[in-house]
Protein backbone atom coordinates (compact mmCIF):
# COMPACT_ATOMS: atom_id res chain seq x y z
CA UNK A 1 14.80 14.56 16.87
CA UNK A 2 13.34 12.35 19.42
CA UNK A 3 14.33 8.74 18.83
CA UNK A 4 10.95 7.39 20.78
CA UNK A 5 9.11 9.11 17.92
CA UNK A 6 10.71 6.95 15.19
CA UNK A 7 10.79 3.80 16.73
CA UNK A 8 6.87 4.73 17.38
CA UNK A 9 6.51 5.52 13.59
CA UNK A 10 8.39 2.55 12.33
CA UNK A 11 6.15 0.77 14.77
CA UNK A 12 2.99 2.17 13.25
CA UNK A 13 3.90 1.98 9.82
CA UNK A 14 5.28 -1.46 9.59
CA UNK A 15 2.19 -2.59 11.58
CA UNK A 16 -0.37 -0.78 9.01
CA UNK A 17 1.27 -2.50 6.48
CA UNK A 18 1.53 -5.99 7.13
CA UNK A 19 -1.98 -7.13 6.95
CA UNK A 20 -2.15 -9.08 3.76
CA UNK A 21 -5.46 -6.56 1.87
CA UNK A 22 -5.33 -5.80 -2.08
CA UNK A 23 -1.84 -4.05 -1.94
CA UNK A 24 0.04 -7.25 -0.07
CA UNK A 25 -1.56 -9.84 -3.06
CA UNK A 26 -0.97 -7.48 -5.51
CA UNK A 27 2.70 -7.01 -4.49
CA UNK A 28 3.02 -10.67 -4.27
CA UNK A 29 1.76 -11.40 -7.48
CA UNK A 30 4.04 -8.77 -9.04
CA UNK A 31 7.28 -10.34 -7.34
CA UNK A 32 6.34 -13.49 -8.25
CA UNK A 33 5.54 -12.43 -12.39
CA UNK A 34 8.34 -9.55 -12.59
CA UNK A 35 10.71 -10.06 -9.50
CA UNK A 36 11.51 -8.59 -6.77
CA UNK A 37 12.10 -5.29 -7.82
CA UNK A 38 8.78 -4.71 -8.89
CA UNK A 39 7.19 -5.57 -6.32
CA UNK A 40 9.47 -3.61 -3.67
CA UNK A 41 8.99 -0.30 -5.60
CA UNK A 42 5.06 -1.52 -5.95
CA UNK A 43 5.83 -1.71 -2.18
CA UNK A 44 6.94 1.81 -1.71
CA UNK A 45 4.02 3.15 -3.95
CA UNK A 46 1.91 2.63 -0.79
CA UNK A 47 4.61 3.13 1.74
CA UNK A 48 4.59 6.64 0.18
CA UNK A 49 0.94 7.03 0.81
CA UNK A 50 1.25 5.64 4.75
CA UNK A 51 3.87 8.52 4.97
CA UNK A 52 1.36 11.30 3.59
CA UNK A 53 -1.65 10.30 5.42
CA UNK A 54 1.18 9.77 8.66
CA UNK A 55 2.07 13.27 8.21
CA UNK A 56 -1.64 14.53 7.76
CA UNK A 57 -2.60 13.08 11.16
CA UNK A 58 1.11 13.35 12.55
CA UNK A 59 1.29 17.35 11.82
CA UNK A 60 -2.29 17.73 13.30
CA UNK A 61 -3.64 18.97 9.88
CA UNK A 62 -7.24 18.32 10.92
CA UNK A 63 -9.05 19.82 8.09
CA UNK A 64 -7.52 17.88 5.17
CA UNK A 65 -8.46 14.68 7.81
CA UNK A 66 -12.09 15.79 7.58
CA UNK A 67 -12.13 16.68 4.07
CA UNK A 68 -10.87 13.28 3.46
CA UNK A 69 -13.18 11.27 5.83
CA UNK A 70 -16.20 12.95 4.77
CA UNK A 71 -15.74 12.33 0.75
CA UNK A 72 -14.88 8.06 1.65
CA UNK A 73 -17.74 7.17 -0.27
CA UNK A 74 -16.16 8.65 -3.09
CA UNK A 75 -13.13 7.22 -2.43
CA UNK A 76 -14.47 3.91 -1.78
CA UNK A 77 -15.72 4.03 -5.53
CA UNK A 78 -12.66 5.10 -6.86
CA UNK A 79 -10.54 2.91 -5.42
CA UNK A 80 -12.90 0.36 -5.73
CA UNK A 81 -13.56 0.46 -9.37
CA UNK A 82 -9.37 1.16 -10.05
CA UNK A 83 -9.30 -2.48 -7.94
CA UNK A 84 -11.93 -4.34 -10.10
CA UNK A 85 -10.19 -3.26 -13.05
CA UNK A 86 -6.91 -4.27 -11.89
CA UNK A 87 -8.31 -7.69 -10.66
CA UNK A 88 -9.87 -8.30 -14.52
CA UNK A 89 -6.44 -7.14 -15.93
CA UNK A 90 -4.76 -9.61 -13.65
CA UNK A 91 -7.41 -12.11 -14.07
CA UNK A 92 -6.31 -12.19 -18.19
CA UNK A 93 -2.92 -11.89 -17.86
CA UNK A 94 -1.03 -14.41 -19.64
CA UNK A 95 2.42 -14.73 -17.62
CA UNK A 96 5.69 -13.71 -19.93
CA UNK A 97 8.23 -16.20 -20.90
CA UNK A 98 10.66 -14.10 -19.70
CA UNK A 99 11.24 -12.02 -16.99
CA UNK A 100 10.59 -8.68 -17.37
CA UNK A 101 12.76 -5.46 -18.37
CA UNK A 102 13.02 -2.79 -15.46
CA UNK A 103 12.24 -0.06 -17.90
CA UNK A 104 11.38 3.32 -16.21
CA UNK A 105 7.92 3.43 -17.19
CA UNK A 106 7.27 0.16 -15.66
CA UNK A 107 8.48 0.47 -12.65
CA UNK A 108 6.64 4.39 -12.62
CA UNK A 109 3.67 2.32 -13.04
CA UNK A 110 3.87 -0.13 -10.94
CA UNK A 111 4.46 2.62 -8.06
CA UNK A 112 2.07 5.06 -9.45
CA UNK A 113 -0.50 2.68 -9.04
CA UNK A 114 -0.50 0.99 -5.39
CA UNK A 115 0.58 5.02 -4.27
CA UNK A 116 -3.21 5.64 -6.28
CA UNK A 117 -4.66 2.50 -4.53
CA UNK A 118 -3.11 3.35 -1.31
CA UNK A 119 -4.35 6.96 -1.57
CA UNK A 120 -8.14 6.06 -2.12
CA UNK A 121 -8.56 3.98 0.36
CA UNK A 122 -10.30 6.17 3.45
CA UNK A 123 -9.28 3.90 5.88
CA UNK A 124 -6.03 4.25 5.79
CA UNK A 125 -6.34 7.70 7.14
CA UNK A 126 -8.82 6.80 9.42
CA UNK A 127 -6.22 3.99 10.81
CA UNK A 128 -3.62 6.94 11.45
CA UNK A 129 -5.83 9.55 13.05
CA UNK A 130 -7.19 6.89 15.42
CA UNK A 131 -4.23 5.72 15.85
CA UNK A 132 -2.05 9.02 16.55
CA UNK A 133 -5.06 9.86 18.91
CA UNK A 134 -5.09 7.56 21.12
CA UNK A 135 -1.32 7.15 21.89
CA UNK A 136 -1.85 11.12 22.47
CA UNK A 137 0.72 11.87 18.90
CA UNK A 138 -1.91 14.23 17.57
CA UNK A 139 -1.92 17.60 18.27
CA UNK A 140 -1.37 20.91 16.37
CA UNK A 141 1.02 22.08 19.26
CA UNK A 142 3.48 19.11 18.66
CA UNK A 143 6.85 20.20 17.40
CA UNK A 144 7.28 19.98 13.56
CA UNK A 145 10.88 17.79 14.26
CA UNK A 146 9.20 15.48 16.51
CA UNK A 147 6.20 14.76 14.02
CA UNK A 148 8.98 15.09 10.98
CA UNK A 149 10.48 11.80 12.73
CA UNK A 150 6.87 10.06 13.42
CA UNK A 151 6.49 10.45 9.52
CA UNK A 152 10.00 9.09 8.94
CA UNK A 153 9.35 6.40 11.25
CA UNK A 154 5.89 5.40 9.49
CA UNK A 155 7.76 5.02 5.92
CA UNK A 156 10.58 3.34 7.20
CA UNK A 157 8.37 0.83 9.10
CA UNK A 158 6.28 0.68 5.74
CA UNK A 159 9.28 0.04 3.50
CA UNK A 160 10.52 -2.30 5.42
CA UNK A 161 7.49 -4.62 5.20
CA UNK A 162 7.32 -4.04 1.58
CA UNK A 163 11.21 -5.05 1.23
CA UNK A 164 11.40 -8.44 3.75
CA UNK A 165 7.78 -9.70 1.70
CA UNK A 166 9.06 -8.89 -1.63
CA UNK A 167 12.58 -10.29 -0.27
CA UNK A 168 10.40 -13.63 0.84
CA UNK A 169 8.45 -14.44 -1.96
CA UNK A 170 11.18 -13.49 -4.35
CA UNK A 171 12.87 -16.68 -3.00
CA UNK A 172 10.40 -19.00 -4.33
CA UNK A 173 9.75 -17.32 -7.68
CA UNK A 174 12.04 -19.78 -9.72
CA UNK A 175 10.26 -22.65 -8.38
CA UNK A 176 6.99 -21.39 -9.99
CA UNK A 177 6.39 -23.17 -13.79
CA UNK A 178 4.51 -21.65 -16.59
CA UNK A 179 1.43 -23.31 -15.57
CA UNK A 180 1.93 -21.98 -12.18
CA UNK A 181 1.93 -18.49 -12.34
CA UNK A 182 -0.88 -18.51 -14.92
CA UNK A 183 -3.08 -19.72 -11.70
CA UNK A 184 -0.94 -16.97 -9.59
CA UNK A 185 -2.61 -14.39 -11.80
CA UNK A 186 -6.04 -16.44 -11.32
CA UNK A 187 -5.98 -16.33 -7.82
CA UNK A 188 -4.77 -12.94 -7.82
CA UNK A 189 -7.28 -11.34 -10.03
CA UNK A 190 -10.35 -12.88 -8.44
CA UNK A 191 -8.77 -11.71 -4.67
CA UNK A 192 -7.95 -8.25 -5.93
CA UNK A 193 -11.41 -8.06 -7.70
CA UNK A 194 -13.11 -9.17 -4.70
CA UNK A 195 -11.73 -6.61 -2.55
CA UNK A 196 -12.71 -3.85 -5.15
CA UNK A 197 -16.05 -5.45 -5.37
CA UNK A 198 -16.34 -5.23 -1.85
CA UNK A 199 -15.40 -1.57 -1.53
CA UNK A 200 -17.67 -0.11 -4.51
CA UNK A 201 -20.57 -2.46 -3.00
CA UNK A 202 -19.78 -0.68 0.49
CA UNK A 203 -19.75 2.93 -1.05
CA UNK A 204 -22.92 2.52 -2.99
């Protein structure tokens, strides 16, 4: 495996990641509510996505590209619609007087749905193909190990951003009162229903 190809991955991935959008707030709100292990594997929900849509543009798979850039207005309603209902559900949410359990199911959920989230949204593949292209990464004739460690790279890059913000904010969530993380999940709701707002508006 070519080490350049990693380090470009991990590159990519921690890079796609990092901009603060619906994922980032929603990940912060969950560290702050649950801890830190929620919102790490929340994290990885959409660190798993980056490495599927890496590998789609990564292994030159050109087809399922198109297929999934032509049907973005569909996706952009999806996604959009999951998002409002996420930011209404966040919006009500009364915070917990105590922290909660790290039952399976929870955690399941809370990875099942940023990897859903993550998955909708058609830029993300758009951001990878353009990407890949223009540093000259995608191509059909590429060797499978040297793409296998662009996709490796892209989730480790990913997971790592996931880890240091959960990591960061997890240090401040005992300083947060009652009162306080009932306007977390204020703020929260209205930014994460804005952005779904935005996205079905945009489709439609």
């Amino acid at each position: 495996m070519d080490i350049g190809f990693l380090l470009r991955g991990l590159i990519l991935g921690f890079s796609i990641a990092a901009p603060v959008g619906p994922i980032g707030v929603l990940c912060i709100r969950r560290t702050l509510a649950e801890g830190r292990k929620f919102g790490l594997i929340s994290g990885l929900g959409a660190a798993t996505a980056d490495a599927i849509y890496g590998s789609i543009a990564g292994f030159g798979l050109a087809f399922i590209s198109s297929f999934l850039i032509n049907q973005q207005v569909w996706l952009r309603i999806i996604g959009g619609g999951f998002l409002c209902f996420l930011g209404l559900k966040t919006l009500l949410a009364k915070p917990v007087e105590q922290p909660a359990s790290a039952r399976g199911t929870s955690l399941i959920g809370a990875y099942a749905s940023t990897f859903f989230l993550t998955l909708t949204n058609p830029m993300t593949i758009i951001s990878f193909v353009a990407i890949f292209a223009g540093l000259g990464l995608a191509s059909t004739n590429r060797n499978y190990t040297s793409a296998g460690g662009l996709v490796m790279g892209v989730f480790i890059g990913s997971s790592l951003w996931w880890l240091l913000l959960s990591y960061g904010v997890g240090i401040f969530r005992e300083k947060f009162t009652h009162h306080g993380l009932l306007w977390v999940n204020r703020i929260s709701g209205i930014i994460i229903f804005g952005f779904g707002l935005i996205a079905f508006l945009g489709a439609i």
